[in-house]
N, C-alpha and C. Protein backbone atom coordinates (compact mmCIF):
# COMPACT_ATOMS: atom_id res chain seq x y z
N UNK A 1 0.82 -1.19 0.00
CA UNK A 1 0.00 0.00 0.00
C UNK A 1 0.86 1.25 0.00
N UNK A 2 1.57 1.16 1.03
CA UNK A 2 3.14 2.64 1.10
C UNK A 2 3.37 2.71 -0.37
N UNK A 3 3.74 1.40 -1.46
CA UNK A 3 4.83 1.90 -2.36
C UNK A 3 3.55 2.28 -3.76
N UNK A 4 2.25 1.75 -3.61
CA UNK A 4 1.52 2.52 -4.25
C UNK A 4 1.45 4.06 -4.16
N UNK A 5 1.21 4.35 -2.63
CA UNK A 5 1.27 5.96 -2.43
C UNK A 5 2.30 6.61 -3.09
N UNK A 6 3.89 6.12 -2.64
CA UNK A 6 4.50 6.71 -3.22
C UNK A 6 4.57 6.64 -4.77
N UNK A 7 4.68 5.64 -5.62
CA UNK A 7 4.90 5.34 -6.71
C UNK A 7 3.45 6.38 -7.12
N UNK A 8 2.31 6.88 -7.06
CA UNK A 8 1.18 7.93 -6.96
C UNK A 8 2.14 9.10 -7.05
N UNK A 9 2.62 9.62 -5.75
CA UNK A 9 3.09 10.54 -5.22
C UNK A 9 4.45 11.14 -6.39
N UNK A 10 5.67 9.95 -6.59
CA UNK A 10 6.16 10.61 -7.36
C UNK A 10 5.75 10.84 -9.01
N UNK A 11 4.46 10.20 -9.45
CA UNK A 11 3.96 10.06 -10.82
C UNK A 11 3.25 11.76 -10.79
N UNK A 12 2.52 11.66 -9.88
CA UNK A 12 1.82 13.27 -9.80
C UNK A 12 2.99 14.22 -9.71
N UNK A 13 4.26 14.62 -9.15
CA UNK A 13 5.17 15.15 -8.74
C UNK A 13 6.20 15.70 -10.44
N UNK A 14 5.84 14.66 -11.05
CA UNK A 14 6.33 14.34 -12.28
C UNK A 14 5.64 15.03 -13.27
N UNK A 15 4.39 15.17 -13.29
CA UNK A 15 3.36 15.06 -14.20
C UNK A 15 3.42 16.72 -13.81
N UNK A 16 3.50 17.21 -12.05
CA UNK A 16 3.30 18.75 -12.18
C UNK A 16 4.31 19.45 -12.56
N UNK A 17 6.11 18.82 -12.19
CA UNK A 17 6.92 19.42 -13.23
C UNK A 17 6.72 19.26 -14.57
N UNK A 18 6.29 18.56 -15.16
CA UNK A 18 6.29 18.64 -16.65
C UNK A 18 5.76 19.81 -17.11
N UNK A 19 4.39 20.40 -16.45
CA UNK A 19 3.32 21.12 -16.53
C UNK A 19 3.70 22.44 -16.49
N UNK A 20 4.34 22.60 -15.55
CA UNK A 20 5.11 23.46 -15.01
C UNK A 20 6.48 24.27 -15.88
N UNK A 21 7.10 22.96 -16.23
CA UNK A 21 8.13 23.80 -17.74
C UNK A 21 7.49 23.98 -18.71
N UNK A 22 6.43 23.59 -19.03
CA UNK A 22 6.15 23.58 -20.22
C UNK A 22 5.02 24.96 -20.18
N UNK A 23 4.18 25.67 -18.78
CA UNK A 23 3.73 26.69 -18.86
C UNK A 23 4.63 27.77 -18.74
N UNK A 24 6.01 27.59 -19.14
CA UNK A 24 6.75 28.97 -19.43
C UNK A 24 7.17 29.74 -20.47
N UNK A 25 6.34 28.53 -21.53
CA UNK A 25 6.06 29.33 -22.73
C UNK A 25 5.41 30.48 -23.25
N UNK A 26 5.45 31.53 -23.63
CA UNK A 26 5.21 32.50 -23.64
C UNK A 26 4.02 32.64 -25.03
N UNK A 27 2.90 32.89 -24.39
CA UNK A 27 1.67 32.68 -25.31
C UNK A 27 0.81 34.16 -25.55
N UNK A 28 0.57 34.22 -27.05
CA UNK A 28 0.50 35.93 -27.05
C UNK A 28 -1.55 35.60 -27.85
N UNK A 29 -2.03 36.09 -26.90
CA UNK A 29 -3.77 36.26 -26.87
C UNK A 29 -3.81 37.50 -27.64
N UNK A 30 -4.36 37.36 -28.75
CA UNK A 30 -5.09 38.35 -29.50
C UNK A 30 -6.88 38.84 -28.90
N UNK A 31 -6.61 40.08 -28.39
CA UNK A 31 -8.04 40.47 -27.46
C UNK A 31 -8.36 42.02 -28.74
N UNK A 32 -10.05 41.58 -29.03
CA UNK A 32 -10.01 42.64 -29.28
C UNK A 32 -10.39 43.93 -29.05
N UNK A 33 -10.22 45.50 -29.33
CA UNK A 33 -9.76 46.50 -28.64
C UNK A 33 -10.75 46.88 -27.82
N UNK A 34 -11.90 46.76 -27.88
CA UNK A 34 -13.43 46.48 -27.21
C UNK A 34 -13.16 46.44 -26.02
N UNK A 35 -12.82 44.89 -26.02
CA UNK A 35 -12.26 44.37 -24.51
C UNK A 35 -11.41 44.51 -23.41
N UNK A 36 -10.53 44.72 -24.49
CA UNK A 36 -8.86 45.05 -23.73
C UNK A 36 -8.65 46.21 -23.42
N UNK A 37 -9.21 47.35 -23.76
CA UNK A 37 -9.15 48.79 -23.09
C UNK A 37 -10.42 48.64 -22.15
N UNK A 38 -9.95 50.00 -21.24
CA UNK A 38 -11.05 50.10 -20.21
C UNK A 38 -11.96 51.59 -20.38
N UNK A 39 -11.64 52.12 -21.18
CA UNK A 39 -11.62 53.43 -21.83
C UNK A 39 -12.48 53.94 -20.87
N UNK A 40 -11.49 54.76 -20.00
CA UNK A 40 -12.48 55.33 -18.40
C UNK A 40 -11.10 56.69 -18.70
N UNK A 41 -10.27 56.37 -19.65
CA UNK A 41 -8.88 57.76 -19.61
C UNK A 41 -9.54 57.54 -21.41
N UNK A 42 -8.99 59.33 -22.15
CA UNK A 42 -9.10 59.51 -23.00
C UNK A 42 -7.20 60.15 -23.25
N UNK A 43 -6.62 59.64 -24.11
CA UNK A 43 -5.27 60.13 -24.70
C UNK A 43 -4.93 60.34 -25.58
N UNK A 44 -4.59 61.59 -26.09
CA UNK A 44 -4.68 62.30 -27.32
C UNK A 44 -3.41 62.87 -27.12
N UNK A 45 -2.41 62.50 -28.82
CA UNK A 45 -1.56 63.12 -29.14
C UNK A 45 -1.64 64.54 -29.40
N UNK A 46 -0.56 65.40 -29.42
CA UNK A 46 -0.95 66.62 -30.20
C UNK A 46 -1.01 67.00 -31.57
N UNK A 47 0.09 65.98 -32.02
CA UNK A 47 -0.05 65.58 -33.25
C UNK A 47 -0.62 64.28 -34.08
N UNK A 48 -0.19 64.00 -35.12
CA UNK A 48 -0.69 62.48 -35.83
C UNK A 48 0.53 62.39 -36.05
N UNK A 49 1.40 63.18 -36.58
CA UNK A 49 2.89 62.64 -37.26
C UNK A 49 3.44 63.43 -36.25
N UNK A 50 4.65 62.59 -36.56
CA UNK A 50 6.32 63.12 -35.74
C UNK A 50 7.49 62.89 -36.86
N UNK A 51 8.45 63.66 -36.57
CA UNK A 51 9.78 63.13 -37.09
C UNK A 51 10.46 62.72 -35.56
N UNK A 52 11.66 62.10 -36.61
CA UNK A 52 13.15 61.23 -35.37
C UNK A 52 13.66 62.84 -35.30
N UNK A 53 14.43 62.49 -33.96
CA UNK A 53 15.50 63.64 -33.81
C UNK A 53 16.61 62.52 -33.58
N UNK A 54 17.89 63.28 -33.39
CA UNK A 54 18.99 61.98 -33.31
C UNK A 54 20.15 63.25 -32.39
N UNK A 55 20.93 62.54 -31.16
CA UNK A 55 21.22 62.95 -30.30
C UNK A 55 22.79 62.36 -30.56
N UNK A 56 23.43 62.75 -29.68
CA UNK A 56 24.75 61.62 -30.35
C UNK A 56 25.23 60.38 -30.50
N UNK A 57 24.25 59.74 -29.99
CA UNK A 57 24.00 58.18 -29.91
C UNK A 57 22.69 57.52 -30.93
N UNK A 58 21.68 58.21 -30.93
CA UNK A 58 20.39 57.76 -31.15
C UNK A 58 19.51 58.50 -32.11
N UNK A 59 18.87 57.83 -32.80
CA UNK A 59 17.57 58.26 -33.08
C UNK A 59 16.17 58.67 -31.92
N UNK A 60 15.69 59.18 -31.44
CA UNK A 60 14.47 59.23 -30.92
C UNK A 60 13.21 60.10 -31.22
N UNK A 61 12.04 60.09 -30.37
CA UNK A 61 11.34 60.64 -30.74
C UNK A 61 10.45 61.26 -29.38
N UNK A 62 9.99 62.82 -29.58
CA UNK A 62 9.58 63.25 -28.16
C UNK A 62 7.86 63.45 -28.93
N UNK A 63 7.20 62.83 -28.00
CA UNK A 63 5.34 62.78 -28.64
C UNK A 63 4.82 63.45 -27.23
N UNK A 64 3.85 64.87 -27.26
CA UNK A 64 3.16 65.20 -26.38
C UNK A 64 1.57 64.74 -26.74
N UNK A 65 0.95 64.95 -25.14
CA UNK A 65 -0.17 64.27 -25.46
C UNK A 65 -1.19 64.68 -24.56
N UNK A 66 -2.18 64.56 -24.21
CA UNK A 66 -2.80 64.95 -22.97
C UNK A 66 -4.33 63.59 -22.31
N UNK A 67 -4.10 63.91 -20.96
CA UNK A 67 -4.87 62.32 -20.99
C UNK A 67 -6.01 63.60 -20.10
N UNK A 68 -7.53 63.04 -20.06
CA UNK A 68 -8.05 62.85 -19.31
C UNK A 68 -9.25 62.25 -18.72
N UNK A 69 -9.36 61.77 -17.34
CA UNK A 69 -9.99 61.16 -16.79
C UNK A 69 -11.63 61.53 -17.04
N UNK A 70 -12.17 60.53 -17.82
CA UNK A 70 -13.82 60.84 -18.13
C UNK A 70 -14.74 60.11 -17.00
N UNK A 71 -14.08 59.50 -16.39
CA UNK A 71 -14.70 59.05 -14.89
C UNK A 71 -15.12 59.91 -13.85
N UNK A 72 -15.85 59.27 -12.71
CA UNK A 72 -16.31 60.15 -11.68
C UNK A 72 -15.27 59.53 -10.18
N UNK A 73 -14.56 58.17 -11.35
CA UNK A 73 -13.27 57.59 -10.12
C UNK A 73 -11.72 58.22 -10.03
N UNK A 74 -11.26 57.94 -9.09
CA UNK A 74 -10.19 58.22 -8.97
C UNK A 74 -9.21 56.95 -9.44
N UNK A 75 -7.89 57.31 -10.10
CA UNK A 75 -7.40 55.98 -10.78
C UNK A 75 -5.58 56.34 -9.68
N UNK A 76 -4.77 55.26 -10.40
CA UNK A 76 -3.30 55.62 -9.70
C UNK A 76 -2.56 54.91 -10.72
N UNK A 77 -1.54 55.75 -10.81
CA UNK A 77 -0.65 54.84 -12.14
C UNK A 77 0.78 55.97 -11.80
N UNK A 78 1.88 54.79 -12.34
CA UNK A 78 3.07 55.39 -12.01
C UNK A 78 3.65 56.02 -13.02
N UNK A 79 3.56 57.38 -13.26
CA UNK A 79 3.46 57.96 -14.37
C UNK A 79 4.36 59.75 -13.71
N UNK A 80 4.46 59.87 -12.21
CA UNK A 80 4.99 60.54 -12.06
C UNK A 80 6.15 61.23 -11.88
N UNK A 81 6.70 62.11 -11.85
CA UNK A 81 8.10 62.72 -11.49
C UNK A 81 8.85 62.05 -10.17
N UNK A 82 9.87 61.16 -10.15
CA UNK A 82 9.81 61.10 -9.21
C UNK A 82 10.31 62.08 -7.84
N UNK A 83 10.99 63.32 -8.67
CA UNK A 83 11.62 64.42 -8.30
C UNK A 83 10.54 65.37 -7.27
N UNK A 84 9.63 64.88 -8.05
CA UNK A 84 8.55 66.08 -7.44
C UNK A 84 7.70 65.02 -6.51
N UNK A 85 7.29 65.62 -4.94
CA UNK A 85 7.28 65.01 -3.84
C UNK A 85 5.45 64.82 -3.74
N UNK A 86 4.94 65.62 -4.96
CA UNK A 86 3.11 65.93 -5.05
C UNK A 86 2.78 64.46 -5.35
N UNK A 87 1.62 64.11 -4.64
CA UNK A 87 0.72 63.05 -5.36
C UNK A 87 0.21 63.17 -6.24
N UNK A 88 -0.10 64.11 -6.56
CA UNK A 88 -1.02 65.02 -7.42
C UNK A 88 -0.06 65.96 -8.74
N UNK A 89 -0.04 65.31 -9.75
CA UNK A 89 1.23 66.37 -10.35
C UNK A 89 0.39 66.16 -12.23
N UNK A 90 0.52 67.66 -12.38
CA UNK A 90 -0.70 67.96 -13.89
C UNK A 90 0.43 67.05 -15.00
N UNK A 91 1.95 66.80 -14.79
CA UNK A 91 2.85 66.59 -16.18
C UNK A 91 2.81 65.39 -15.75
N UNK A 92 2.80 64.55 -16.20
CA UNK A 92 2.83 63.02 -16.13
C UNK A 92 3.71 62.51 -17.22
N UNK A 93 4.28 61.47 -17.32
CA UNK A 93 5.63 61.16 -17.54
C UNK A 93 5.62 59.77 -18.26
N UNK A 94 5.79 59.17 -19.81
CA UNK A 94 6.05 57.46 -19.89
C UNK A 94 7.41 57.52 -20.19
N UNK A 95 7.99 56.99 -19.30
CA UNK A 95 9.64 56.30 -19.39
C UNK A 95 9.48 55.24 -19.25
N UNK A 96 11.09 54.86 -18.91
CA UNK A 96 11.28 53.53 -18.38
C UNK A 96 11.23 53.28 -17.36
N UNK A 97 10.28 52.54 -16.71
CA UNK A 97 9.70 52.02 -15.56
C UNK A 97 8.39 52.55 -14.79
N UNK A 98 7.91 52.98 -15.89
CA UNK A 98 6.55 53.88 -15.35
C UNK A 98 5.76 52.96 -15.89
N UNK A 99 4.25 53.06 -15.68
CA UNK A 99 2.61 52.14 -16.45
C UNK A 99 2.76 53.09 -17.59
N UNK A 100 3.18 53.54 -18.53
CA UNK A 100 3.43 54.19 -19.63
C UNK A 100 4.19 53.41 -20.86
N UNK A 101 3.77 53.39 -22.03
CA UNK A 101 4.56 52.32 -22.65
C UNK A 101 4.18 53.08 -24.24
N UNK A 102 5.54 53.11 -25.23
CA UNK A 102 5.25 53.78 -25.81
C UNK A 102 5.56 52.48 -27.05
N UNK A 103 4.47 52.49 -27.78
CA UNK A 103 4.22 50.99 -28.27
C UNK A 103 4.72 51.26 -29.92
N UNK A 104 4.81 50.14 -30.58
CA UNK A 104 5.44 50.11 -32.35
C UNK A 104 4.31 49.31 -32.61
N UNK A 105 3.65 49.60 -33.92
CA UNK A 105 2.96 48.46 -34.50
C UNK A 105 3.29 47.54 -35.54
N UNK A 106 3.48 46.21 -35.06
CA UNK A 106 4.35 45.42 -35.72
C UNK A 106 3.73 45.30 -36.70
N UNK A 107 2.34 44.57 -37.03
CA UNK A 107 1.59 44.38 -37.94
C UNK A 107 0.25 44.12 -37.39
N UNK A 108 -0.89 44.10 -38.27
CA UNK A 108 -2.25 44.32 -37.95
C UNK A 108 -2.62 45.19 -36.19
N UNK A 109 -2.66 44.00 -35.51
CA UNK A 109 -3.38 44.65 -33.99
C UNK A 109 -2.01 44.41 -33.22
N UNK A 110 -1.14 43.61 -33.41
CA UNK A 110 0.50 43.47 -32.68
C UNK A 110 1.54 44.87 -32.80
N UNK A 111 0.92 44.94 -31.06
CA UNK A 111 1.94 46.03 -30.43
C UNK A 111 3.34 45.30 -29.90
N UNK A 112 4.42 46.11 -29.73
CA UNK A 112 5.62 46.00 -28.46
C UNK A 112 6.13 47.01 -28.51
N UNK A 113 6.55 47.16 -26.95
CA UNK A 113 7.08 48.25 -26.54
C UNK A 113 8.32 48.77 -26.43
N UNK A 114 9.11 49.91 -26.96
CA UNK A 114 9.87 50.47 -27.66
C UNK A 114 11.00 50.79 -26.44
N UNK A 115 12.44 51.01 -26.69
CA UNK A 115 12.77 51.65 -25.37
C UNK A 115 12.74 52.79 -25.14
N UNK A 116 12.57 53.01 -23.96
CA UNK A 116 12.00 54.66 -23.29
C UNK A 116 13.55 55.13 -22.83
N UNK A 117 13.47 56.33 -22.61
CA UNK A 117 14.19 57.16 -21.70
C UNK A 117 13.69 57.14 -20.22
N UNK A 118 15.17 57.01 -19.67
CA UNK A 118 15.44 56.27 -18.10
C UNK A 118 15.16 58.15 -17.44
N UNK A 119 14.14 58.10 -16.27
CA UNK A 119 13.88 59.22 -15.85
C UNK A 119 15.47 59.30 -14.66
N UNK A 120 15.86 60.67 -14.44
CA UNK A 120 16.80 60.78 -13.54
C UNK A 120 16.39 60.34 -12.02
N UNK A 121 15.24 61.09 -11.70
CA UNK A 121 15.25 60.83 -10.51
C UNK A 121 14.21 59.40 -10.05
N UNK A 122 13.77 58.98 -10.92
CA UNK A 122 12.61 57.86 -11.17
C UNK A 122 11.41 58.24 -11.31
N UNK A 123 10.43 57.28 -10.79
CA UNK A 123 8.80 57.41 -10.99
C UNK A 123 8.14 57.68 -9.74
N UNK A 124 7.01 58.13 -9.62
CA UNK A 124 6.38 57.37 -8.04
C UNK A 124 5.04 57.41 -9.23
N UNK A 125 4.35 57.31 -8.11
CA UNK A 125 2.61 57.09 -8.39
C UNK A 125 1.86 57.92 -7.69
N UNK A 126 1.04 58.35 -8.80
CA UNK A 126 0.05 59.73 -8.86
C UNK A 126 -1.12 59.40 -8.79
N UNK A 127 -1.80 60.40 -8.57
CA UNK A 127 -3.45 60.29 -9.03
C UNK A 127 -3.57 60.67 -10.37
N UNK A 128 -5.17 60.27 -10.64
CA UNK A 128 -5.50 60.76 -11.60
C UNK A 128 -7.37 60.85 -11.62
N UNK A 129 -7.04 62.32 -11.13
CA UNK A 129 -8.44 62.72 -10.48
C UNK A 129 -9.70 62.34 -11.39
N UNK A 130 -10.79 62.81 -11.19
CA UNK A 130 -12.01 62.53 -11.97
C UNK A 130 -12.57 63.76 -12.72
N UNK A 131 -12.45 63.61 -13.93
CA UNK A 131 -12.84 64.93 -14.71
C UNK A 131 -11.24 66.04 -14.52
N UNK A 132 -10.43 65.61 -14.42
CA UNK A 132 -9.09 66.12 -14.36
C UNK A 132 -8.43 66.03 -15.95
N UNK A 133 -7.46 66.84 -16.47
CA UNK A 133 -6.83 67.10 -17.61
C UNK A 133 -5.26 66.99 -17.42
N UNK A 134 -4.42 66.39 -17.68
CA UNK A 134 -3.20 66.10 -17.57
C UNK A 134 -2.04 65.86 -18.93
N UNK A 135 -1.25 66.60 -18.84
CA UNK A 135 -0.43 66.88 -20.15
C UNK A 135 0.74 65.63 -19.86
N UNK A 136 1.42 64.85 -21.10
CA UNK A 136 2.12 63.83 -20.79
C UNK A 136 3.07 64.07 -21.81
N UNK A 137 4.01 63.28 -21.67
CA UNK A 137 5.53 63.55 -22.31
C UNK A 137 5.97 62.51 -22.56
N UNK A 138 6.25 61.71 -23.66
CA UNK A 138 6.63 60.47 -23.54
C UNK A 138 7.71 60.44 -24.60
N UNK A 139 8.83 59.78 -24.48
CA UNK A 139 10.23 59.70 -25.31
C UNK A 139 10.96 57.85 -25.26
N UNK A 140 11.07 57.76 -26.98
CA UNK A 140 11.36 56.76 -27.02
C UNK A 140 12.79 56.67 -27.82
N UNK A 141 13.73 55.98 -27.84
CA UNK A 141 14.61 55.57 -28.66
C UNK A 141 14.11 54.74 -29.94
N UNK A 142 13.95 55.28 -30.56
CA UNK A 142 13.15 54.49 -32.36
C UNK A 142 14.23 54.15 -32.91
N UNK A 143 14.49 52.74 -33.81
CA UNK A 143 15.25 52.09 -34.87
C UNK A 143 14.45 52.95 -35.85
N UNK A 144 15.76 53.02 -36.52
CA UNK A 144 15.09 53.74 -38.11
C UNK A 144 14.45 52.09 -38.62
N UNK A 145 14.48 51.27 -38.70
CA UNK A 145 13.67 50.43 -39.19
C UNK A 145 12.53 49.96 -38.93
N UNK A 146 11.77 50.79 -37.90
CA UNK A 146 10.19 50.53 -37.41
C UNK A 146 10.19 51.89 -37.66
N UNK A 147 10.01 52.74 -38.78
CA UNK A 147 9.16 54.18 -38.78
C UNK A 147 7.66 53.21 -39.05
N UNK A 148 6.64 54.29 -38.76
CA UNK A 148 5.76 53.89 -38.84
C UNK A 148 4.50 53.94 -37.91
N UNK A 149 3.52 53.29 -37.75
CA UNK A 149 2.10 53.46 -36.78
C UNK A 149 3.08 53.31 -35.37
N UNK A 150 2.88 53.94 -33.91
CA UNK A 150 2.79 53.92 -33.00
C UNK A 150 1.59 54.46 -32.14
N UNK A 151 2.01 54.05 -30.84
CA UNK A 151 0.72 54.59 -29.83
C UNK A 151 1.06 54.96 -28.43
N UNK A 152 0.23 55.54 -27.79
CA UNK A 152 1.02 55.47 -26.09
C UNK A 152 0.16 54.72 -25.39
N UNK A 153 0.31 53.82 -24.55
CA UNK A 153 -0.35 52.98 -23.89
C UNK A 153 -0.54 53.21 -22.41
N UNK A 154 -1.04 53.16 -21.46
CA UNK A 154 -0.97 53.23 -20.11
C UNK A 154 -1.81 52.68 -19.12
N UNK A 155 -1.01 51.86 -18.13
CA UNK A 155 -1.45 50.60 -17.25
C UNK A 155 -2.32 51.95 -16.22
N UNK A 156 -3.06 51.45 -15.60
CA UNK A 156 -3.52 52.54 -13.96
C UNK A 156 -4.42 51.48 -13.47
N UNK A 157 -4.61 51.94 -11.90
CA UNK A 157 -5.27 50.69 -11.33
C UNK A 157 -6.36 51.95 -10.55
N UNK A 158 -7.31 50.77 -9.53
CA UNK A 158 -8.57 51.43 -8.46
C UNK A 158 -7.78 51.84 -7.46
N UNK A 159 -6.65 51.04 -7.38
CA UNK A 159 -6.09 51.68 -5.80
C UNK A 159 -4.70 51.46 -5.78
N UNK A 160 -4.17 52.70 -4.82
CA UNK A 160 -2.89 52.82 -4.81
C UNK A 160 -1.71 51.54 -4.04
N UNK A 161 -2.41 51.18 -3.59
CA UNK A 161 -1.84 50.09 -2.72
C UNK A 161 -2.00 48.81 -3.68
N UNK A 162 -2.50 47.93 -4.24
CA UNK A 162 -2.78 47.03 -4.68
C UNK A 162 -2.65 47.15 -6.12
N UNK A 163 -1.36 47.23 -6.78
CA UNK A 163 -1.40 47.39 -8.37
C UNK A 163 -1.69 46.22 -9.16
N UNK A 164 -1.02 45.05 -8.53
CA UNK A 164 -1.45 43.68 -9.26
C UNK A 164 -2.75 43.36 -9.63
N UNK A 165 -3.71 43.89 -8.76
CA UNK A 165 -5.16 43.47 -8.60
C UNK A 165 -5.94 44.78 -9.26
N UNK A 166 -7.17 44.56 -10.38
CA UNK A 166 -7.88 45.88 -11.41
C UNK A 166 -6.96 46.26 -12.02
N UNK A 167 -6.03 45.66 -12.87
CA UNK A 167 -5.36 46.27 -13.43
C UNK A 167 -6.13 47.08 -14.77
N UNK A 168 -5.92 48.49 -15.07
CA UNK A 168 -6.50 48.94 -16.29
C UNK A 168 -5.81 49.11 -17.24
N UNK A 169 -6.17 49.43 -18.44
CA UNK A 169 -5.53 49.84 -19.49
C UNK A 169 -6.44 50.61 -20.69
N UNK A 170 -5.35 52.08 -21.04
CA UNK A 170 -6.01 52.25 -22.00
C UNK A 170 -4.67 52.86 -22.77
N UNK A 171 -5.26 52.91 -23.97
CA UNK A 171 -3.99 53.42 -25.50
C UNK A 171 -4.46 54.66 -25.65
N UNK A 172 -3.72 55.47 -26.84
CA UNK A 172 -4.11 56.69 -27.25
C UNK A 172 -4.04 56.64 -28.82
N UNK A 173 -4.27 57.47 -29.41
CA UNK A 173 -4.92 57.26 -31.04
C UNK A 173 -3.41 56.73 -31.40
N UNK A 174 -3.59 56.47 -32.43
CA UNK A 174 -2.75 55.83 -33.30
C UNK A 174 -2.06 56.98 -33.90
N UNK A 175 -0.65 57.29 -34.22
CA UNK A 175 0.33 58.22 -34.63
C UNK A 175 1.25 57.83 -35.47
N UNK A 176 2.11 58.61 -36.06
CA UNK A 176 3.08 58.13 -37.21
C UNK A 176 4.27 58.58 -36.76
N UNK A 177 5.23 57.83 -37.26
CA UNK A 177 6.76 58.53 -36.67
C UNK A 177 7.26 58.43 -38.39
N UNK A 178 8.26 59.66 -38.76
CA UNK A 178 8.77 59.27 -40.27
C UNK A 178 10.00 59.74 -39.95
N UNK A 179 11.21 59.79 -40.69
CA UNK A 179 12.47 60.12 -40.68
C UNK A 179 12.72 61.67 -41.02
């Protein structure tokens, strides 16, 4: 009876590592835009087109934009200065390491996200009041070989404490980058 249990015990043990390497495959869900936005933020470029600028290293590109909250909720997303000590701050910020993501369109509905500029002093997390207007700044390093459709994307949640859990999302119109 023991060497049934075990001979059980290590067959299941077996069966959940297998399961287990094999869910670290990386599986990409096509959702469509309906669903996958929460459209409670509105984000609007100032423009439709951009050109590259090029610095002494890089190509990039600086896109202004302005978001605001059409809700009667309050949202939180890490989008702020981290320099500046306000919860509350009107310039909001997508770099690197913020819920800000400044996306390439690979083809049809396939986004990925581009590299950003590293803020000096970092990020924290802001509000983003209800019926509030907020101007945003977002800068990416562009390959001259993805000119083309981009977007700005941005994660925000219900509460400041708990980001894993309601996660939201919404994009902003669709834009052009050319040389």
């Amino acid at each position: 009876m023991k060497t049934n249990i075990s001979k059980l015990t290590v067959t299941s043990l077996t069966v959940l590592l297998i399961f287990i390497s094999c869910s670290n495959e990386v599986v990409h869900v096509e959702a469509d835009e309906e669903s996958y936005f929460n459209e409670n933020l509105t984000i609007r470029t100032t423009q439709s087109e951009y050109s590259l600028s090029f610095d002494s290293n890089n190509y990039y590109c600086s896109v202004n934009a302005t978001l605001i909250n059409s809700t009667q909720d309050t949202f939180y997303s890490k989008l702020g200065d981290g320099f500046n000590e306000s919860f509350d701050q009107e310039h909001l910020i997508i770099a690197h390491q913020t819920d800000g993501y400044f996306e390439y369109n690979v083809d049809n509905n396939n986004w990925e996200n581009t590299e950003q500029f590293r803020l000096f002093e970092g990020s924290k997390i802001i509000r983003i009041l209800p019926g509030a207007q907020y101007n945003i700044s977002a800068y990416s390093i562009i390959d001259t070989n993805k000119l083309g459709a981009y977007r700005l994307k941005i994660i925000y949640y219900n509460n400041s404490q708990t980001q894993s859990i309601d996660t939201l999302r919404d994009a902003s119109n669709t834009f052009y980058i050319y040389k």
